[in-house]
PDB file of N, CA and C in Angstrom:
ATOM      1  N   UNK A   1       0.847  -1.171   0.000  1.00  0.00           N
ATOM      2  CA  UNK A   1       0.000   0.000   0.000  1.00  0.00           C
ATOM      3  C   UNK A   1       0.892   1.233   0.000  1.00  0.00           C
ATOM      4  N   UNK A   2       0.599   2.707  -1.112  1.00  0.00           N
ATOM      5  CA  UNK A   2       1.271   3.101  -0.956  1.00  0.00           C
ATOM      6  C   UNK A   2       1.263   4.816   0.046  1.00  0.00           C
ATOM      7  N   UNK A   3       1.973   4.908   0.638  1.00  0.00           N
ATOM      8  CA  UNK A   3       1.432   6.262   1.640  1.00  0.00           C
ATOM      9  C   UNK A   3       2.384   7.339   1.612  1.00  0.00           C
ATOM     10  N   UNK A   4       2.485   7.559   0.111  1.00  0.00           N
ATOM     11  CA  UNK A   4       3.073   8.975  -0.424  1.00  0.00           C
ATOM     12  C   UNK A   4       2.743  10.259   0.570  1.00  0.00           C
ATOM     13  N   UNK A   5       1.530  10.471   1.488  1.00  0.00           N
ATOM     14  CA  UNK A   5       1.548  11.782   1.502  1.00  0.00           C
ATOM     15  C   UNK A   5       2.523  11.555   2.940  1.00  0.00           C
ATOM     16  N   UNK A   6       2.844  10.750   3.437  1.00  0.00           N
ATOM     17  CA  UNK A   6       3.524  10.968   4.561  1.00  0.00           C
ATOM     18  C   UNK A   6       5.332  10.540   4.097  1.00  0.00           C
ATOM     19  N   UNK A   7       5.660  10.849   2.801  1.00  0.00           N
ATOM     20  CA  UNK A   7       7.058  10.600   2.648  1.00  0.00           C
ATOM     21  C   UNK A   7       7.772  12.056   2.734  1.00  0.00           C
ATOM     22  N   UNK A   8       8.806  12.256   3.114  1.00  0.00           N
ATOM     23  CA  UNK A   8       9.898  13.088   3.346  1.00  0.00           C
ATOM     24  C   UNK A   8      10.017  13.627   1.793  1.00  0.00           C
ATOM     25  N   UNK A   9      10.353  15.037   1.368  1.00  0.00           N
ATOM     26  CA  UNK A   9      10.914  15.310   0.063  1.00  0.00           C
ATOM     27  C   UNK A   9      12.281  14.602  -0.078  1.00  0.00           C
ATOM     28  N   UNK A  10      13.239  14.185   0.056  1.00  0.00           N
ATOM     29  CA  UNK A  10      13.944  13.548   0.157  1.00  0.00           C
ATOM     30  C   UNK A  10      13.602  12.081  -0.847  1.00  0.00           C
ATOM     31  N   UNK A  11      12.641  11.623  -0.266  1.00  0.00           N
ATOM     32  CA  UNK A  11      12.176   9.903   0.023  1.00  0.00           C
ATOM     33  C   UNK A  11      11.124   9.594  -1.181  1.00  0.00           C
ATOM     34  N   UNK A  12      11.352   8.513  -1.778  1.00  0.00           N
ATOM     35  CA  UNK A  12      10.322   7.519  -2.473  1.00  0.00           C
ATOM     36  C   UNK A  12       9.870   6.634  -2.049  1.00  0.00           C
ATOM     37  N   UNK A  13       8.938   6.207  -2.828  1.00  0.00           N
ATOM     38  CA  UNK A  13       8.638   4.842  -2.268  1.00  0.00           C
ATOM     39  C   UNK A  13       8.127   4.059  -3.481  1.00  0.00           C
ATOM     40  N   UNK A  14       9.223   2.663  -3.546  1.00  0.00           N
ATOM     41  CA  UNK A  14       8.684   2.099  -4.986  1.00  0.00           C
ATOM     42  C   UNK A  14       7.199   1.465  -4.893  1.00  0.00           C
ATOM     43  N   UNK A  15       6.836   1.430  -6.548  1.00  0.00           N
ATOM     44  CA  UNK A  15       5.598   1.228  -6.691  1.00  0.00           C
ATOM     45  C   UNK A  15       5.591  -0.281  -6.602  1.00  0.00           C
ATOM     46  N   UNK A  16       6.434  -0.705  -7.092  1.00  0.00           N
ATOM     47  CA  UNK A  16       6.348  -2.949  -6.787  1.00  0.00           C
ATOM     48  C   UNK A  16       6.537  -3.398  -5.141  1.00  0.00           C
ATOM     49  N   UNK A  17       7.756  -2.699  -4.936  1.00  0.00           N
ATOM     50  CA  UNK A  17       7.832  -3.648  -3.582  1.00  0.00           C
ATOM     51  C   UNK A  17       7.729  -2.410  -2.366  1.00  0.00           C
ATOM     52  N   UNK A  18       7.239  -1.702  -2.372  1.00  0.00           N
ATOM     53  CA  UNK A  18       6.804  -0.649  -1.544  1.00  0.00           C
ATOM     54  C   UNK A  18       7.234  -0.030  -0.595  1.00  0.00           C
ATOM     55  N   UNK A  19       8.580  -0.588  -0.772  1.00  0.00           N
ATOM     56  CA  UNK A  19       9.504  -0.103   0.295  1.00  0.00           C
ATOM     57  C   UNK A  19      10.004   1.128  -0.333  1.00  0.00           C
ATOM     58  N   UNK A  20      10.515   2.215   1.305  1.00  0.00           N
ATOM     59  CA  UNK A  20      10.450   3.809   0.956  1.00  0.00           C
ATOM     60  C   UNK A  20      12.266   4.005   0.995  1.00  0.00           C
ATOM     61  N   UNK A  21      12.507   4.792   0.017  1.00  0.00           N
ATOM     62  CA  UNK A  21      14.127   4.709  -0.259  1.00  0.00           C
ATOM     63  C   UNK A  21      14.436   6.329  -0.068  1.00  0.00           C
ATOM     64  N   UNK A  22      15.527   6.708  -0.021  1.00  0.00           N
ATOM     65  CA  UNK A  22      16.033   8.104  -0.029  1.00  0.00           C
ATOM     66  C   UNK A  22      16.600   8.392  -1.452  1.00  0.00           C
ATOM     67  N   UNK A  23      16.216   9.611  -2.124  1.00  0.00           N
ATOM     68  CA  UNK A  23      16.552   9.706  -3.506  1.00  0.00           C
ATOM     69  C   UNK A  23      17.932   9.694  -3.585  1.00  0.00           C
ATOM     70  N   UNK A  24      17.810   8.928  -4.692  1.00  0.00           N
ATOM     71  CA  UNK A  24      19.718   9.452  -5.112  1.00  0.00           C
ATOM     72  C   UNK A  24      20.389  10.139  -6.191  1.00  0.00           C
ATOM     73  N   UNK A  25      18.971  10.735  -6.665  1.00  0.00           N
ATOM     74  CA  UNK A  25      19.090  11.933  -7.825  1.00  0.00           C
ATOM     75  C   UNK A  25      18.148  12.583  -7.385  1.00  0.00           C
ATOM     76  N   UNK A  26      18.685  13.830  -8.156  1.00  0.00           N
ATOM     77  CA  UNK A  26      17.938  15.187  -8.019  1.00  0.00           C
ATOM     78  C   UNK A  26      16.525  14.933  -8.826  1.00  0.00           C
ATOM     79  N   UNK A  27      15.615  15.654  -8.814  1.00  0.00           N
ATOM     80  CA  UNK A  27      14.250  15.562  -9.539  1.00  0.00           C
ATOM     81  C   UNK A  27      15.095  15.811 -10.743  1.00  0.00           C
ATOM     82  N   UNK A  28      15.703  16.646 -11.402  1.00  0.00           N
ATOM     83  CA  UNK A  28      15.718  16.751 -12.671  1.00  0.00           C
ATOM     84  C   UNK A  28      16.899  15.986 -12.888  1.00  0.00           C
ATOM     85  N   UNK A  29      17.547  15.272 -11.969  1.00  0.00           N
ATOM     86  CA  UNK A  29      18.243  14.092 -12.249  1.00  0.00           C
ATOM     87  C   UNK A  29      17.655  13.115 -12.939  1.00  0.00           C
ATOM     88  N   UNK A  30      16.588  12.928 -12.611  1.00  0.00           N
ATOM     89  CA  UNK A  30      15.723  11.418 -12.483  1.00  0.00           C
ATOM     90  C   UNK A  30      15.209  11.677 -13.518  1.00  0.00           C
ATOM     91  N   UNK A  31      14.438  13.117 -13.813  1.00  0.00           N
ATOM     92  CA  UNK A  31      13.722  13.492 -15.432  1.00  0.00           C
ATOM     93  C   UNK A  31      14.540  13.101 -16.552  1.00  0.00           C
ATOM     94  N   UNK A  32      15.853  13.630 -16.286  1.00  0.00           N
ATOM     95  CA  UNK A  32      16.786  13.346 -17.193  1.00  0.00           C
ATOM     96  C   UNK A  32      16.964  11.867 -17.987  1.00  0.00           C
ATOM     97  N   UNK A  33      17.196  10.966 -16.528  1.00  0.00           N
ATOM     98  CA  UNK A  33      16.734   9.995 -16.688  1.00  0.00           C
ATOM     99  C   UNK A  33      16.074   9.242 -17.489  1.00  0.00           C
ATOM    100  N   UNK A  34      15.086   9.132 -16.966  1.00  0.00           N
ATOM    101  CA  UNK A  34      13.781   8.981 -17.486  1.00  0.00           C
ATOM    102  C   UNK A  34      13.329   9.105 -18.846  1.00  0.00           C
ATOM    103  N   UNK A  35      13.906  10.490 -19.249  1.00  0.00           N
ATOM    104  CA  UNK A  35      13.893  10.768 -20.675  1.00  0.00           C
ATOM    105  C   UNK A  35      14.656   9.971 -21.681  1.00  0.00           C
ATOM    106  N   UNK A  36      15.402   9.645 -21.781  1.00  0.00           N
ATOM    107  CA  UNK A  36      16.891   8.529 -22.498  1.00  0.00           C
ATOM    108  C   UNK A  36      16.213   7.241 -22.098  1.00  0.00           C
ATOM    109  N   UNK A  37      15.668   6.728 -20.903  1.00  0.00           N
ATOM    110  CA  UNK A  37      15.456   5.351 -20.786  1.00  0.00           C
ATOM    111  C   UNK A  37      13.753   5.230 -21.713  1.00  0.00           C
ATOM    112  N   UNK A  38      12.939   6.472 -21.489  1.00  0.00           N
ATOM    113  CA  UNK A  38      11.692   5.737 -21.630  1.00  0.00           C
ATOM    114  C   UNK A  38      10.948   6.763 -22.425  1.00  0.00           C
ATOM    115  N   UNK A  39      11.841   7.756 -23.383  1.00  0.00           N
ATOM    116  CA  UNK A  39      10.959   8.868 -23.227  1.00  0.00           C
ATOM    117  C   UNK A  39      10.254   9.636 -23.187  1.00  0.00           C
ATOM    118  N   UNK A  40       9.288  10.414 -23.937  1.00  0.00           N
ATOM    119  CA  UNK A  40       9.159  11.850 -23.352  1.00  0.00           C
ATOM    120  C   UNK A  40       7.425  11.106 -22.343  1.00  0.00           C
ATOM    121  N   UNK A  41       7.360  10.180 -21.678  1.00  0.00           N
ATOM    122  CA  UNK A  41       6.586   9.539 -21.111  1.00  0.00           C
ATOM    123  C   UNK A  41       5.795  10.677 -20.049  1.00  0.00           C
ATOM    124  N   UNK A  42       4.315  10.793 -20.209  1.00  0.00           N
ATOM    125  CA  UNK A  42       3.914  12.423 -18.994  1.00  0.00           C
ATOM    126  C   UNK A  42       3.995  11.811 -17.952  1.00  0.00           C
ATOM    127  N   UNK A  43       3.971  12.851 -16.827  1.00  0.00           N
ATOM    128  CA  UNK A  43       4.071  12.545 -15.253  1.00  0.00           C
ATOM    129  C   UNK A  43       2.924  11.658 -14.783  1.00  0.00           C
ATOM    130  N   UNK A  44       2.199  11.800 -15.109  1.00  0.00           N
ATOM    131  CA  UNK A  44       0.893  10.801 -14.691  1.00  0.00           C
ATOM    132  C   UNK A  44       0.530   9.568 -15.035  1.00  0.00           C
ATOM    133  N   UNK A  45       1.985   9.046 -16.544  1.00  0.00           N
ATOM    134  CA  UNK A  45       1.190   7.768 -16.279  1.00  0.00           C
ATOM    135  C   UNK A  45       2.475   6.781 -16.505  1.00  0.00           C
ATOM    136  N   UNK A  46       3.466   7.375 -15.470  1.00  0.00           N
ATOM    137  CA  UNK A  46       4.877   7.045 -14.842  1.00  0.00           C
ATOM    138  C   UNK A  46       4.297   6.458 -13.348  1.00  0.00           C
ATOM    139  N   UNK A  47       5.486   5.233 -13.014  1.00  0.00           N
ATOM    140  CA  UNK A  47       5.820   5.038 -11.592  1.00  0.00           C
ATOM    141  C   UNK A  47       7.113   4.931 -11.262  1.00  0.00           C
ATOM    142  N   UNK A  48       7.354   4.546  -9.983  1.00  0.00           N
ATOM    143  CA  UNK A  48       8.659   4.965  -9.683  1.00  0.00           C
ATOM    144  C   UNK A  48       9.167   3.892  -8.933  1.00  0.00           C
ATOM    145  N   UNK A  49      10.225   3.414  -9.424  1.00  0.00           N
ATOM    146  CA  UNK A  49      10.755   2.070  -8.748  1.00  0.00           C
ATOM    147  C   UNK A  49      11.994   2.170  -8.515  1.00  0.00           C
ATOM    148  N   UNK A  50      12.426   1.627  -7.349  1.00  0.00           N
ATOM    149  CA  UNK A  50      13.709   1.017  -6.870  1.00  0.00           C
ATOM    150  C   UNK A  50      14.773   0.460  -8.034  1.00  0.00           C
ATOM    151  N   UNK A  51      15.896   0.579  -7.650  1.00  0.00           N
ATOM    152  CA  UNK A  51      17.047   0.102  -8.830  1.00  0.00           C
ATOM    153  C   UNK A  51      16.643  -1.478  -8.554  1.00  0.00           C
ATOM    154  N   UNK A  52      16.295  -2.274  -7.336  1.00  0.00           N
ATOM    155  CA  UNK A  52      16.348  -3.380  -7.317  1.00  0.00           C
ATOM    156  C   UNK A  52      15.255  -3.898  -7.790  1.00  0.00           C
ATOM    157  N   UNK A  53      14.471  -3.464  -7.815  1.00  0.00           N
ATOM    158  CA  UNK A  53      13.037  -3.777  -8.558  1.00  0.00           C
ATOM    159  C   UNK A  53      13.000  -3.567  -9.996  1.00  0.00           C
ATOM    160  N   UNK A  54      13.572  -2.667 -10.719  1.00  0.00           N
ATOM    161  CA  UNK A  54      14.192  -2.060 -11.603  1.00  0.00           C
ATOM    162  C   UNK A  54      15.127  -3.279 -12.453  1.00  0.00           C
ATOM    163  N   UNK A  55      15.964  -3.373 -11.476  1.00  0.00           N
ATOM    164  CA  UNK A  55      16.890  -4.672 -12.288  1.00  0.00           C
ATOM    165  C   UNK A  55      16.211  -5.797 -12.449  1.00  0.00           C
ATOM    166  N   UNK A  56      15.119  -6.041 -11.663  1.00  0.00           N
ATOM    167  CA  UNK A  56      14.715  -7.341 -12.153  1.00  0.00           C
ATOM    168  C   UNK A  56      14.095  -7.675 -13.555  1.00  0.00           C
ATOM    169  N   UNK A  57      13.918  -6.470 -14.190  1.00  0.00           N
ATOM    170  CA  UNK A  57      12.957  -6.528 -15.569  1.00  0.00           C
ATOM    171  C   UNK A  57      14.324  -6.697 -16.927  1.00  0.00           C
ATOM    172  N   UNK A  58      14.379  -7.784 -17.214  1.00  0.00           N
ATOM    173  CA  UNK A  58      15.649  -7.562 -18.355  1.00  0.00           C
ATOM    174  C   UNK A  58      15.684  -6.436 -19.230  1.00  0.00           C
ATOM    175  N   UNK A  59      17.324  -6.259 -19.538  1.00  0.00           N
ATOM    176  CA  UNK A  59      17.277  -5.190 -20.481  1.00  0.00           C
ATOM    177  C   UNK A  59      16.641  -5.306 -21.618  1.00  0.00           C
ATOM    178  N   UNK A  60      16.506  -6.329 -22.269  1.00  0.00           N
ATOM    179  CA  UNK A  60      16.041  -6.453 -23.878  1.00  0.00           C
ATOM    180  C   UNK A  60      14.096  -6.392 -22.975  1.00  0.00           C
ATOM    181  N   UNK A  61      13.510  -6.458 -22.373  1.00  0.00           N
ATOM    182  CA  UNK A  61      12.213  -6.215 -21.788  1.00  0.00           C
ATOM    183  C   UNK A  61      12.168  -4.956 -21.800  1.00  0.00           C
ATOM    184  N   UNK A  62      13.028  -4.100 -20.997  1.00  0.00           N
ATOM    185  CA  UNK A  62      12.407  -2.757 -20.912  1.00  0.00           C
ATOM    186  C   UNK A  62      12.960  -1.957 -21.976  1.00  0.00           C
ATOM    187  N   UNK A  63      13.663  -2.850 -23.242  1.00  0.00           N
ATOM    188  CA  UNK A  63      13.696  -2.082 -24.691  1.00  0.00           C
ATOM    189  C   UNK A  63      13.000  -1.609 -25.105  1.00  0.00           C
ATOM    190  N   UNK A  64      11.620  -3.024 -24.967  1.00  0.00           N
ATOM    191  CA  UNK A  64      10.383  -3.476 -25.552  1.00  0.00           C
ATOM    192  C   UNK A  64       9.756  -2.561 -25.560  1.00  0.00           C
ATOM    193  N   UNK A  65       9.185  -2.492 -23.962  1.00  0.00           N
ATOM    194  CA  UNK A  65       8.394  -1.737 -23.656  1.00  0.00           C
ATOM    195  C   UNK A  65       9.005  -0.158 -23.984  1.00  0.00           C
ATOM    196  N   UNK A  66       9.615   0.069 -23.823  1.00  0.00           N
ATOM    197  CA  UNK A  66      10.152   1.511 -24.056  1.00  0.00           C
ATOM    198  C   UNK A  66      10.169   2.029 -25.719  1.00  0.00           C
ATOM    199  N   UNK A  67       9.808   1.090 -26.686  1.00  0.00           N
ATOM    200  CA  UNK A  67       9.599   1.005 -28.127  1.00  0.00           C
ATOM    201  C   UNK A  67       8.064   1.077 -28.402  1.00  0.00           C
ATOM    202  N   UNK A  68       7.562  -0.116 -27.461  1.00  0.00           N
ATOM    203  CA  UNK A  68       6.023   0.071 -27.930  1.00  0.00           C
ATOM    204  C   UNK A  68       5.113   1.210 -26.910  1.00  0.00           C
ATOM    205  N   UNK A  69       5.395   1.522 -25.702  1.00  0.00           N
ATOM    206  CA  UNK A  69       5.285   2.969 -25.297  1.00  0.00           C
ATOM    207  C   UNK A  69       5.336   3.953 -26.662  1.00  0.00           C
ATOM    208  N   UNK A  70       6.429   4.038 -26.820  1.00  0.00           N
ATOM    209  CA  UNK A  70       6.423   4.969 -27.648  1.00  0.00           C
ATOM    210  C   UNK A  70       6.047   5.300 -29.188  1.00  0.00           C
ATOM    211  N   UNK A  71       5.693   3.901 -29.482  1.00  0.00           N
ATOM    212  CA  UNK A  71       5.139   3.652 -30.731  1.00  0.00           C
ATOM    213  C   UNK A  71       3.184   3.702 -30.902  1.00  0.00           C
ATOM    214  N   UNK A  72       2.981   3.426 -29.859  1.00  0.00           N
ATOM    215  CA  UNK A  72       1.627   3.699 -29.320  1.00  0.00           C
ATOM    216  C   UNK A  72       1.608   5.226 -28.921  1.00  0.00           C
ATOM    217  N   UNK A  73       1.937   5.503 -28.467  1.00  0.00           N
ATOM    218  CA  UNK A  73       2.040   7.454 -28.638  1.00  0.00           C
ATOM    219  C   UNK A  73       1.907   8.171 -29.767  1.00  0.00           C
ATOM    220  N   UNK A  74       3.054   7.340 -30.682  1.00  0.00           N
ATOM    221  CA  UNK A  74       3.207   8.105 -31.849  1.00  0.00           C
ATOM    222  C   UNK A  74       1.981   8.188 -32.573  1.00  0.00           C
ATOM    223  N   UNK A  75       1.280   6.839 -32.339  1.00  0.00           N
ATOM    224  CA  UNK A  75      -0.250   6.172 -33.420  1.00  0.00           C
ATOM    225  C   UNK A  75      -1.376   7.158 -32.792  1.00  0.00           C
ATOM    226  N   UNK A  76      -1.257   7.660 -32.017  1.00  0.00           N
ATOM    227  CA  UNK A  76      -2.622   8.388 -30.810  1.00  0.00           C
ATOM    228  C   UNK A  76      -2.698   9.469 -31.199  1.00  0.00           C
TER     229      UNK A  76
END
């Protein structure tokens, strides 16, 4: 369950395994991010996960998805 309104600015909390982490990038660290891995994806229909939760999805998987994300965008 997740209980965002009581996290620290600092602090996340992943969306799979729900445990609350301390950031280790800046917000526009993470945008940056974000952008190169998945991109120009809007804020609302993003979540936010742990590197360890994160690693569990293979790289050639979150190619995938990061192709047909964006190929389904393009069609809309």
């Amino acid at each position: 369950m997740l209980k965002s309104n009581s996290l620290e600015k600092n602090e996340y909390q992943c969306a799979y395994c729900n445990k609350i982490f301390t950031k280790g990038l800046s917000d526009k660290e993470a945008e940056e991010e974000a952008q190169k891995l998945w991109g120009n994806i809007p804020l609302e229909e993003r979540i936010i996960i742990c590197d360890d939760c994160f690693n569990l999805v293979n790289p050639e998987a979150r190619k995938i998805i990061s192709e047909e994300y964006k190929s389904i965008k393009n069609n809309t």
